[in-house]
C-alpha atoms as a PDB file:
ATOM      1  CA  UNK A   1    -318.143 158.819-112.383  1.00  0.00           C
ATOM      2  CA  UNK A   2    -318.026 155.051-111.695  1.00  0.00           C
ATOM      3  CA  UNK A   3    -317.899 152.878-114.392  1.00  0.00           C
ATOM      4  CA  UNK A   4    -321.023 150.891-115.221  1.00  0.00           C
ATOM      5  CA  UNK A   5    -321.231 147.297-115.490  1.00  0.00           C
ATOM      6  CA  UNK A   6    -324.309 144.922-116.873  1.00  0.00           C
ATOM      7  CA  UNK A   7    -323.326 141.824-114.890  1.00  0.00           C
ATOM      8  CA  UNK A   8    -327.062 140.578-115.594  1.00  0.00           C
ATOM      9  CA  UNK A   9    -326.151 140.372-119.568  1.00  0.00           C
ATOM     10  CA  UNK A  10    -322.676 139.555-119.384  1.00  0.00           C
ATOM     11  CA  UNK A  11    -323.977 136.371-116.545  1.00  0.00           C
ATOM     12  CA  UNK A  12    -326.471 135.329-119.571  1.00  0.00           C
ATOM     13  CA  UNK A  13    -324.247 135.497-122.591  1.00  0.00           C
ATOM     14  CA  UNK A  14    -320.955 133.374-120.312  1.00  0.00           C
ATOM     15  CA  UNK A  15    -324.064 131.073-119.522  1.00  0.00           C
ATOM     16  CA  UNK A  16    -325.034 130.769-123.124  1.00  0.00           C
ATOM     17  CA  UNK A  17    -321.664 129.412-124.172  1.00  0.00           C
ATOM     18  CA  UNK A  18    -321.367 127.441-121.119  1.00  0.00           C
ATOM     19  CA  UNK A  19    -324.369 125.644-122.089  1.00  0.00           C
ATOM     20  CA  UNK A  20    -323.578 125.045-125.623  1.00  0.00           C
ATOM     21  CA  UNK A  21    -319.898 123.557-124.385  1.00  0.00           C
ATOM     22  CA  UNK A  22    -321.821 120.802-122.085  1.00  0.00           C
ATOM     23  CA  UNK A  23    -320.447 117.099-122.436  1.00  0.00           C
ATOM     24  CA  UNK A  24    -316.904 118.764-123.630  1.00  0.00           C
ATOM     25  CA  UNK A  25    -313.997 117.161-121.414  1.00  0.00           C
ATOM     26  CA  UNK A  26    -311.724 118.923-118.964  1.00  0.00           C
ATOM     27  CA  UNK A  27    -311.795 122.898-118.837  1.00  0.00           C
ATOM     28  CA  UNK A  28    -313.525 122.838-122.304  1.00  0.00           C
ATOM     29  CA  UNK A  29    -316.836 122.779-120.545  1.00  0.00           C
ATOM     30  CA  UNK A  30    -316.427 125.017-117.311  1.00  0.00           C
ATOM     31  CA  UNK A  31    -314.172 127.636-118.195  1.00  0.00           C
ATOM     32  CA  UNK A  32    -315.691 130.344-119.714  1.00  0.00           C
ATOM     33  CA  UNK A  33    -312.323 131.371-121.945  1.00  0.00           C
ATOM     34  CA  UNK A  34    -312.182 127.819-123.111  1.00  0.00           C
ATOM     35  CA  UNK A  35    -315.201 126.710-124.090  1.00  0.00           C
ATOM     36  CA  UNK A  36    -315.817 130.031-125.373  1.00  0.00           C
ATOM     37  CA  UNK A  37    -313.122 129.133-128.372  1.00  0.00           C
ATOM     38  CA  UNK A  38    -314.622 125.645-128.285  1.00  0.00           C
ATOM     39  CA  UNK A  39    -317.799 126.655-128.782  1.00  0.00           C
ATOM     40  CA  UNK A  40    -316.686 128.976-131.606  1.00  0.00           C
ATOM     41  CA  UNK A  41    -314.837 126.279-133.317  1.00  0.00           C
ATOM     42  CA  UNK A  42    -318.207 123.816-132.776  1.00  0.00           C
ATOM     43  CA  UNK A  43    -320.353 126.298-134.778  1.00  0.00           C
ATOM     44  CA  UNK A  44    -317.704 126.534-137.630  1.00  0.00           C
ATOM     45  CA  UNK A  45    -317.837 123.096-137.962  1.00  0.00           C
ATOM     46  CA  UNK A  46    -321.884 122.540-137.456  1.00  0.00           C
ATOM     47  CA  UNK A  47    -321.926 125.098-140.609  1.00  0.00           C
ATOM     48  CA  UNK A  48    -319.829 123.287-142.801  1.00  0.00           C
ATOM     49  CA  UNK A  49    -321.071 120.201-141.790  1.00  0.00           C
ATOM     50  CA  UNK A  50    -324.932 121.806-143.300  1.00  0.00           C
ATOM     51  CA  UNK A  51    -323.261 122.387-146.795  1.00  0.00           C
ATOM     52  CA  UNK A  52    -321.819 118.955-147.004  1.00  0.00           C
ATOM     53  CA  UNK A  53    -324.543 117.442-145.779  1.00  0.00           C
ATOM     54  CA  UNK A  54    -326.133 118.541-149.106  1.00  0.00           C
ATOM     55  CA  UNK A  55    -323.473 117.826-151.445  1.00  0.00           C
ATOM     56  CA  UNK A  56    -323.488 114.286-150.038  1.00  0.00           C
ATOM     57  CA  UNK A  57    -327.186 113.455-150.259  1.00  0.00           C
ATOM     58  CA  UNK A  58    -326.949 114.584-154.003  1.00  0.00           C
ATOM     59  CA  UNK A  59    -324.365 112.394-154.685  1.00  0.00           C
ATOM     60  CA  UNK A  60    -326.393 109.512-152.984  1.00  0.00           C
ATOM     61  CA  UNK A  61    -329.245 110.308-155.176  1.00  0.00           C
ATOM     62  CA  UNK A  62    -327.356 109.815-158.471  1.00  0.00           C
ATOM     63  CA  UNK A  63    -325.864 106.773-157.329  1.00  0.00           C
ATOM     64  CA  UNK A  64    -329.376 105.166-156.727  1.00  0.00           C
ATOM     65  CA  UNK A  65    -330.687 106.887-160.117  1.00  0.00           C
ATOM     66  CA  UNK A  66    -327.716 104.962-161.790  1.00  0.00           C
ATOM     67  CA  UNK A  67    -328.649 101.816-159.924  1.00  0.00           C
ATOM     68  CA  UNK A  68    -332.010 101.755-160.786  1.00  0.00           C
ATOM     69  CA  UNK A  69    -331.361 103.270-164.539  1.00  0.00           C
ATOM     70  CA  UNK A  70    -328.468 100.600-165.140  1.00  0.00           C
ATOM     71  CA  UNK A  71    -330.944  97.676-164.061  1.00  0.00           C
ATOM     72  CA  UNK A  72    -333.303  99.237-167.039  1.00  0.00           C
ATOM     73  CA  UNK A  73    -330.742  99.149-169.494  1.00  0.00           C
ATOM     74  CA  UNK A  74    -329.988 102.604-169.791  1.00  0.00           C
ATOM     75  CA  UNK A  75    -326.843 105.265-168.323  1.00  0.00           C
ATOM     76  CA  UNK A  76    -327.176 107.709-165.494  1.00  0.00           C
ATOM     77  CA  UNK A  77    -326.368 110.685-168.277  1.00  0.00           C
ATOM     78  CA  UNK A  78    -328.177 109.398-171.053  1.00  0.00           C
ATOM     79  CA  UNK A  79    -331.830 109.173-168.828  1.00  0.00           C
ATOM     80  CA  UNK A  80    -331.205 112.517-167.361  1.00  0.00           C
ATOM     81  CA  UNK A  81    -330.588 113.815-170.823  1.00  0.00           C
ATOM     82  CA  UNK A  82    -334.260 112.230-172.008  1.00  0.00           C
ATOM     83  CA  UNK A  83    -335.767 113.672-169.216  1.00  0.00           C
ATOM     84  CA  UNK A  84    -334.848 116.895-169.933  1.00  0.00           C
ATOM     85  CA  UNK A  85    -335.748 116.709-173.627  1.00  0.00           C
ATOM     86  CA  UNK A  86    -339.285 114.740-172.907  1.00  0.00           C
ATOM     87  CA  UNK A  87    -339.814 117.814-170.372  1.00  0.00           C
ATOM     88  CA  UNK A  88    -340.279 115.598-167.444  1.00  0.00           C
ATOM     89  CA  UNK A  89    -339.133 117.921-164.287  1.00  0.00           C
ATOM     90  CA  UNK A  90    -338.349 115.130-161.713  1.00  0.00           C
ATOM     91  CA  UNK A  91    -335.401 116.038-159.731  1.00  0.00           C
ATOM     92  CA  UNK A  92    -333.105 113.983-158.295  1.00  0.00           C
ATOM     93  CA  UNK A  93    -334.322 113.709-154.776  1.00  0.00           C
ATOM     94  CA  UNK A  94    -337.698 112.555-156.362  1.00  0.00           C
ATOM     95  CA  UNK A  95    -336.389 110.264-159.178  1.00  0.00           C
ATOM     96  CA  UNK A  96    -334.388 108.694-156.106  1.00  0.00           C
ATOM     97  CA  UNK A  97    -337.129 108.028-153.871  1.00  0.00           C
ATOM     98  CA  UNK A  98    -339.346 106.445-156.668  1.00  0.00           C
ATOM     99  CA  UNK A  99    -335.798 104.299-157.703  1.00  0.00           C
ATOM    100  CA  UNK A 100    -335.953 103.165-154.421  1.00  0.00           C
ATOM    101  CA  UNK A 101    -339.506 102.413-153.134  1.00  0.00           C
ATOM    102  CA  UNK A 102    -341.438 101.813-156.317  1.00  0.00           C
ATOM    103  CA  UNK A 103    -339.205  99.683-159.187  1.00  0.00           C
ATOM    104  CA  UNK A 104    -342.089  99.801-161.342  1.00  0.00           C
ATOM    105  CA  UNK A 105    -342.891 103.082-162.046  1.00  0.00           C
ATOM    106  CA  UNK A 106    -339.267 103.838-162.378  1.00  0.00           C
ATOM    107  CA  UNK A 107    -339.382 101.580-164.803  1.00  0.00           C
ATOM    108  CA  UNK A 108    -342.520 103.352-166.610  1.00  0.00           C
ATOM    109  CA  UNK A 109    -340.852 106.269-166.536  1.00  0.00           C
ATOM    110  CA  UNK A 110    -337.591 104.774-168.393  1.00  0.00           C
ATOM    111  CA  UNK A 111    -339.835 103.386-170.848  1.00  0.00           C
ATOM    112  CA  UNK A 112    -341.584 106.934-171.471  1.00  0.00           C
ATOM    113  CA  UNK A 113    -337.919 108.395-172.514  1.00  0.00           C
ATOM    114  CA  UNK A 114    -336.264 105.576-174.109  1.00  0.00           C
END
């Protein structure tokens, strides 16, 4: 019995990584074998790349908290330790946004914990 092949599937998935190799240089983008490891590498990276795009956005938030907490007189540590005890739940993304676009009721809110 002959052997069966699928060339319709096997087209779509070389195509697939083809397509995802586009603007490499050299054989990276047009030879299946490759690009195929390219490609492969690419997504490692991409996935790393989501967790420390996360670590590096917190970081950026404390640094404005301190900013803004440091102009008011008052530590990074020592307002996040008030907020917790006063019960205000403002996390950092939020606390960093109103540090940076509204001084004032940043400000407020250092004044409610102090």
């Amino acid at each position: 019995m002959p052997r069966s092949q699928n060339k319709v599937a096997a087209k779509a998935r070389r195509k697939k990584v083809l397509d995802m190799a586009k603007g490499n240089f050299g054989r990276r983008k047009n030879v299946f074998t490759v690009a195929k490891n390219t490609v492969e590498k690419g997504l490692l990276h991409a996935y790393d790349g989501r967790k420390l795009k996360k670590r590096e956005f917190r970081g950026l938030w404390i640094q404005r908290i301190n900013a803004a907490a440091r102009l008011n007189g008052i530590s990074y540590s020592v307002l996040m330790s008030k907020l917790k005890t006063a019960n205000i739940d403002l996390d950092r993304k939020a606390l960093a946004e109103i540090a940076y676009s509204d001084a004032a009721a940043f400000t407020a809110i250092v004044n409610k914990v102090k």
